[in-house]
Structure formats: structure tokens, C-alpha cells
C-alpha atoms as a PDB file:
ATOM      1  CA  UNK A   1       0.000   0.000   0.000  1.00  0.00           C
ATOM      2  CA  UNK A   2       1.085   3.430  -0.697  1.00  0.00           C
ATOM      3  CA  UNK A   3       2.397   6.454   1.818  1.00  0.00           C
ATOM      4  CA  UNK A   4      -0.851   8.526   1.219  1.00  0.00           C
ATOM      5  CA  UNK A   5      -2.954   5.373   1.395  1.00  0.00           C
ATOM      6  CA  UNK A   6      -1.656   4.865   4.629  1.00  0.00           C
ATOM      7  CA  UNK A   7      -2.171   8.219   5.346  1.00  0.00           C
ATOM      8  CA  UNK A   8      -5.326   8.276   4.320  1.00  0.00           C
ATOM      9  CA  UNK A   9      -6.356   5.454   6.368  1.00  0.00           C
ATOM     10  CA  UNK A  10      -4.805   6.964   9.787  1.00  0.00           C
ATOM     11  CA  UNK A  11      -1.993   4.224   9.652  1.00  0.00           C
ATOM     12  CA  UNK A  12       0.348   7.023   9.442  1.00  0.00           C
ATOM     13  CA  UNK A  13      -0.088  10.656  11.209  1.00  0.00           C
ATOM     14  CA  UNK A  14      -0.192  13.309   9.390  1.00  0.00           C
ATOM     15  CA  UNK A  15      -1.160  16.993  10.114  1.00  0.00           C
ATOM     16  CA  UNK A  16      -4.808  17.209   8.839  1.00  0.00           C
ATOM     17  CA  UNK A  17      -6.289  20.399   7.409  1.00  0.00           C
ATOM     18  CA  UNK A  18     -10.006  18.573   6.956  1.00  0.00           C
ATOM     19  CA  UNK A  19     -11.320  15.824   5.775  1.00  0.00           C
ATOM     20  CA  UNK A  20     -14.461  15.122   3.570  1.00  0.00           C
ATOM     21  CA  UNK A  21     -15.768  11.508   2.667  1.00  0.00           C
ATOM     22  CA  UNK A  22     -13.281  10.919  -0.238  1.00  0.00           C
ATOM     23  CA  UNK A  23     -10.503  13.202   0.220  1.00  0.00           C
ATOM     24  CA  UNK A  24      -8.106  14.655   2.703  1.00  0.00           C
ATOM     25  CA  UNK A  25      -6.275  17.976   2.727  1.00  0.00           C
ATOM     26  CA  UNK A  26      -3.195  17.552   5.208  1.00  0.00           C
ATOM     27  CA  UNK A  27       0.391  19.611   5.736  1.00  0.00           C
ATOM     28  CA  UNK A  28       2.964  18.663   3.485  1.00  0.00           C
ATOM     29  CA  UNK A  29       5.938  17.471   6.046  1.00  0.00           C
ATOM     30  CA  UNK A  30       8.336  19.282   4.003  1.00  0.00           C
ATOM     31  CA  UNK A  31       7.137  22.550   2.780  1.00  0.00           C
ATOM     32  CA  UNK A  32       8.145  24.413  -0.511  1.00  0.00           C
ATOM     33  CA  UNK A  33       6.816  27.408   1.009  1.00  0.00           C
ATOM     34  CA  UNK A  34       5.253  28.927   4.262  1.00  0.00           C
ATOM     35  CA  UNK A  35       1.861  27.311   3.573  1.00  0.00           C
ATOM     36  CA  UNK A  36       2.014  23.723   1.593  1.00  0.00           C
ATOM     37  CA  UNK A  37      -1.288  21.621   1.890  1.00  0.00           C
ATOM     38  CA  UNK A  38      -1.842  18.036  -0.143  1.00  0.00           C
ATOM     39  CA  UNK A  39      -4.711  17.201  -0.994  1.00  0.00           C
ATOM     40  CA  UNK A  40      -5.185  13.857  -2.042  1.00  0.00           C
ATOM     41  CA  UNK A  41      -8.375  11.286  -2.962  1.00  0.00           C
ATOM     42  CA  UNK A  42      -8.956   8.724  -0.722  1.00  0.00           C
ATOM     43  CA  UNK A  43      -9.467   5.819  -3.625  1.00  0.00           C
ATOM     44  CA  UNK A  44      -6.069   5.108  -4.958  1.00  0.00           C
ATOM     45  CA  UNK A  45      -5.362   6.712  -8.451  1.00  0.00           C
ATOM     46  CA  UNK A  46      -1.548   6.300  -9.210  1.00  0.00           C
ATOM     47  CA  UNK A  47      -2.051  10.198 -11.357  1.00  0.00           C
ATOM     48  CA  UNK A  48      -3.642  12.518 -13.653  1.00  0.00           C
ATOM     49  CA  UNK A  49      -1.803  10.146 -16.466  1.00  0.00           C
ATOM     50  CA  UNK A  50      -3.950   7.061 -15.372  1.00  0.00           C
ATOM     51  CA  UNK A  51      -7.598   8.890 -14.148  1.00  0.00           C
ATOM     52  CA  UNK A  52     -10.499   8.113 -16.607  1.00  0.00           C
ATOM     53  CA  UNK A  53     -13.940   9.138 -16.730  1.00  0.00           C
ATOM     54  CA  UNK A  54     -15.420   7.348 -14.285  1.00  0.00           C
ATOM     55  CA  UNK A  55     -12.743   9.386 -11.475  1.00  0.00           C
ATOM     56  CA  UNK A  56     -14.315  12.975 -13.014  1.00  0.00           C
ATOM     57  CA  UNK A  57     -15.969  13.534  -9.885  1.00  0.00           C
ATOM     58  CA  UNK A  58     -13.619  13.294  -7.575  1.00  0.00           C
ATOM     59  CA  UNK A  59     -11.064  15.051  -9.720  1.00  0.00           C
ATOM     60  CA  UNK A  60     -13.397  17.931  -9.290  1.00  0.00           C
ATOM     61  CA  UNK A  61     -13.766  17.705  -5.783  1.00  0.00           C
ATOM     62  CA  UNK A  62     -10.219  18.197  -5.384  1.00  0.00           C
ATOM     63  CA  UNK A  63     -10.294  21.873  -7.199  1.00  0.00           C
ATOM     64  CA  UNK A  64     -12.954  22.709  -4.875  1.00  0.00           C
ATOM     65  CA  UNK A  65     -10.829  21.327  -1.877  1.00  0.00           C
ATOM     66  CA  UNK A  66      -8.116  22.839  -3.110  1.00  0.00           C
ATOM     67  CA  UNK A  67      -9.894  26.135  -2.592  1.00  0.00           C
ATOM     68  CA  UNK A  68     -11.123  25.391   1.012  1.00  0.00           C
ATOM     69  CA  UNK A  69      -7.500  24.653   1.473  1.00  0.00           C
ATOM     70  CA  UNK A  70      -6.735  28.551   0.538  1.00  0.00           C
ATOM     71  CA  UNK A  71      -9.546  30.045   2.576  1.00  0.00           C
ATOM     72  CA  UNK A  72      -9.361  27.855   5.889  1.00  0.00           C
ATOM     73  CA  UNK A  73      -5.610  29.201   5.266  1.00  0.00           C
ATOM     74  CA  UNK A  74      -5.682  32.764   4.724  1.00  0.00           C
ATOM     75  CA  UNK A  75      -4.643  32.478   1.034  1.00  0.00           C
ATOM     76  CA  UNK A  76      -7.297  33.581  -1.010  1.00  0.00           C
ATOM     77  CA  UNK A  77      -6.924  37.769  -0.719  1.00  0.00           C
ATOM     78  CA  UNK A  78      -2.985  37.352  -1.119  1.00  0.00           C
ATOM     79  CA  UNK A  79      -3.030  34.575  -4.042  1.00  0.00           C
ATOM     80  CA  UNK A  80      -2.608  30.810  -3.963  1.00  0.00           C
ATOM     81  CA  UNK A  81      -0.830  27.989  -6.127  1.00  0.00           C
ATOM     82  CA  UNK A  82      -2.111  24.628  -7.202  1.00  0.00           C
ATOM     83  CA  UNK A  83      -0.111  22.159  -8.607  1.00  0.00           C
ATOM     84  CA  UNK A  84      -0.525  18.952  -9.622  1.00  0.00           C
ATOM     85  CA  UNK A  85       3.104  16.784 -11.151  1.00  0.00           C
ATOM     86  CA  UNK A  86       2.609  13.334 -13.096  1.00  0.00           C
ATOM     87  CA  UNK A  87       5.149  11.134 -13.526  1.00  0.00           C
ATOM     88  CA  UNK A  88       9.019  11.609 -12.076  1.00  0.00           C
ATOM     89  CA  UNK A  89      10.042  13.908 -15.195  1.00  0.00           C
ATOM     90  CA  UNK A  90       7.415  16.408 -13.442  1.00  0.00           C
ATOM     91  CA  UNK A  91       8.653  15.346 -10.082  1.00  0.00           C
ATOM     92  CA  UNK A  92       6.146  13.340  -8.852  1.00  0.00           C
ATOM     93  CA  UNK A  93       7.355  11.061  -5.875  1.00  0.00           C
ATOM     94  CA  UNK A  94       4.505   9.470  -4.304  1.00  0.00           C
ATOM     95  CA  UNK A  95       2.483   7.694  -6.705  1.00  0.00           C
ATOM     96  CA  UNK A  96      -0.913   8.638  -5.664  1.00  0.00           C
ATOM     97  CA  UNK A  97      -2.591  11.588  -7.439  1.00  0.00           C
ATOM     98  CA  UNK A  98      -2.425  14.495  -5.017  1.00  0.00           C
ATOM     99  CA  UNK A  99      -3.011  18.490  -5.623  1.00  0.00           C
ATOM    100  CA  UNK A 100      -0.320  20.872  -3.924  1.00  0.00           C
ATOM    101  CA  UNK A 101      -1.579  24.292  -2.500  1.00  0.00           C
ATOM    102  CA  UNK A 102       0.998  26.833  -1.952  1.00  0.00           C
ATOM    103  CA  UNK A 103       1.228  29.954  -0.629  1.00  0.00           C
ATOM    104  CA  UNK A 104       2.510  32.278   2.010  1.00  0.00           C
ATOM    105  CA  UNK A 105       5.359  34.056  -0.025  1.00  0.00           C
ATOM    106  CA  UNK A 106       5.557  35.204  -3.761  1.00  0.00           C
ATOM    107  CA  UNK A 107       6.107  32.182  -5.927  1.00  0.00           C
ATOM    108  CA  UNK A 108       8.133  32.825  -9.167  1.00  0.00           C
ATOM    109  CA  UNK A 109       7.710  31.592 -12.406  1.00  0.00           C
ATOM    110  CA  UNK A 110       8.567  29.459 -14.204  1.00  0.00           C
ATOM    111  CA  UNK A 111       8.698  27.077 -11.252  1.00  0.00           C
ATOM    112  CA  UNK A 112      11.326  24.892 -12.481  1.00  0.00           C
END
């Protein structure tokens, strides 16, 4: 089983932001900057490279999340980032789709 599906399934602590029936928004334990949130699906979807139809819902559920994530946060006046990698070219490293939210500082651009 996979580090977020452990997380997911309290086998593992983690910081939690909220939780909602099929998703979890917790604190990344090593921040890219002052405010770093995951949010992840609680069904197991490697990425964005292997979700099909049938995972539209949730998909969309993370946006929103993502959002929640910048207002229970203090994020949404002074500007938020979401990010989502797929696949270890885009520096993915845990292989469970999951949505960054950043914020807290200016982020440049390009990121990388």
C-alpha cells in the first residue's frame, strides 16, 4: 500500500487540514513554502496520467478542496498555487494523485 494510502487510512499521522468523505487535505511534512497543503483522494489513483472518466468527480472535488484549502488558510486575498506533477520527469514522488496548495510568499515563475 502506498504512503498517502496509509495516510489516508490513519496508519500514518499526518497533520490534517479537513477531511471530507473521499478526500483529505493535510500539511505537506516538508514545505516548498510557508503554507504547503496536499490534498489527495482517498481511492487510490496512481495520477492525472492514469484517471479516466469514471474518477471525473472526484477530480473535481479536489479543485474545490483545493480552494477550502486557501480560505481555511488565509490564502485567497494574497493569491494561492495549485499544482498537480505526473510522472518523475514532473517530479512526482509518491504515486498517488495528489493536488499541492501553496502559498505564504511570492512564488516565481517558471517554477522549475
Amino acid at each position: 500500500m502506498c504512503l498517502f494510502c496509509k495516510i489516508a487510512k490513519k496508519e500514518i499521522p499526518s497533520k490534517v487540514l479537513f477531511e471530507e468523505e473521499d478526500l483529505l487535505a493535510f500539511h505537506d511534512i516538508n514545505p516548498m513554502a510557508p503554507i504547503h497543503v496536499l490534498v489527495i483522494p482517498k481511492q487510490h489513483i496512481v495520477g492525472l496520467g492514469e484517471a479516466v472518466a469514471e474518477n471525473a468527480e472526484v477530480l473535481g472535488k479536489l479543485l474545490v478542496a483545493s480552494r477550502r484549502v486557501a480560505e481555511e488558510t488565509g490564502l485567497v486575498q494574497s493569491g494561492f498555487r495549485v499544482v498537480v506533477n505526473n510522472g518523475p520527469h514532473a517530479g512526482q514522488s509518491v504515486f498517488h494523485l495528489h493536488v499541492h496548495v501553496l502559498g505564504g510568499r511570492p512564488l516565481a515563475w517558471p517554477p522549475g
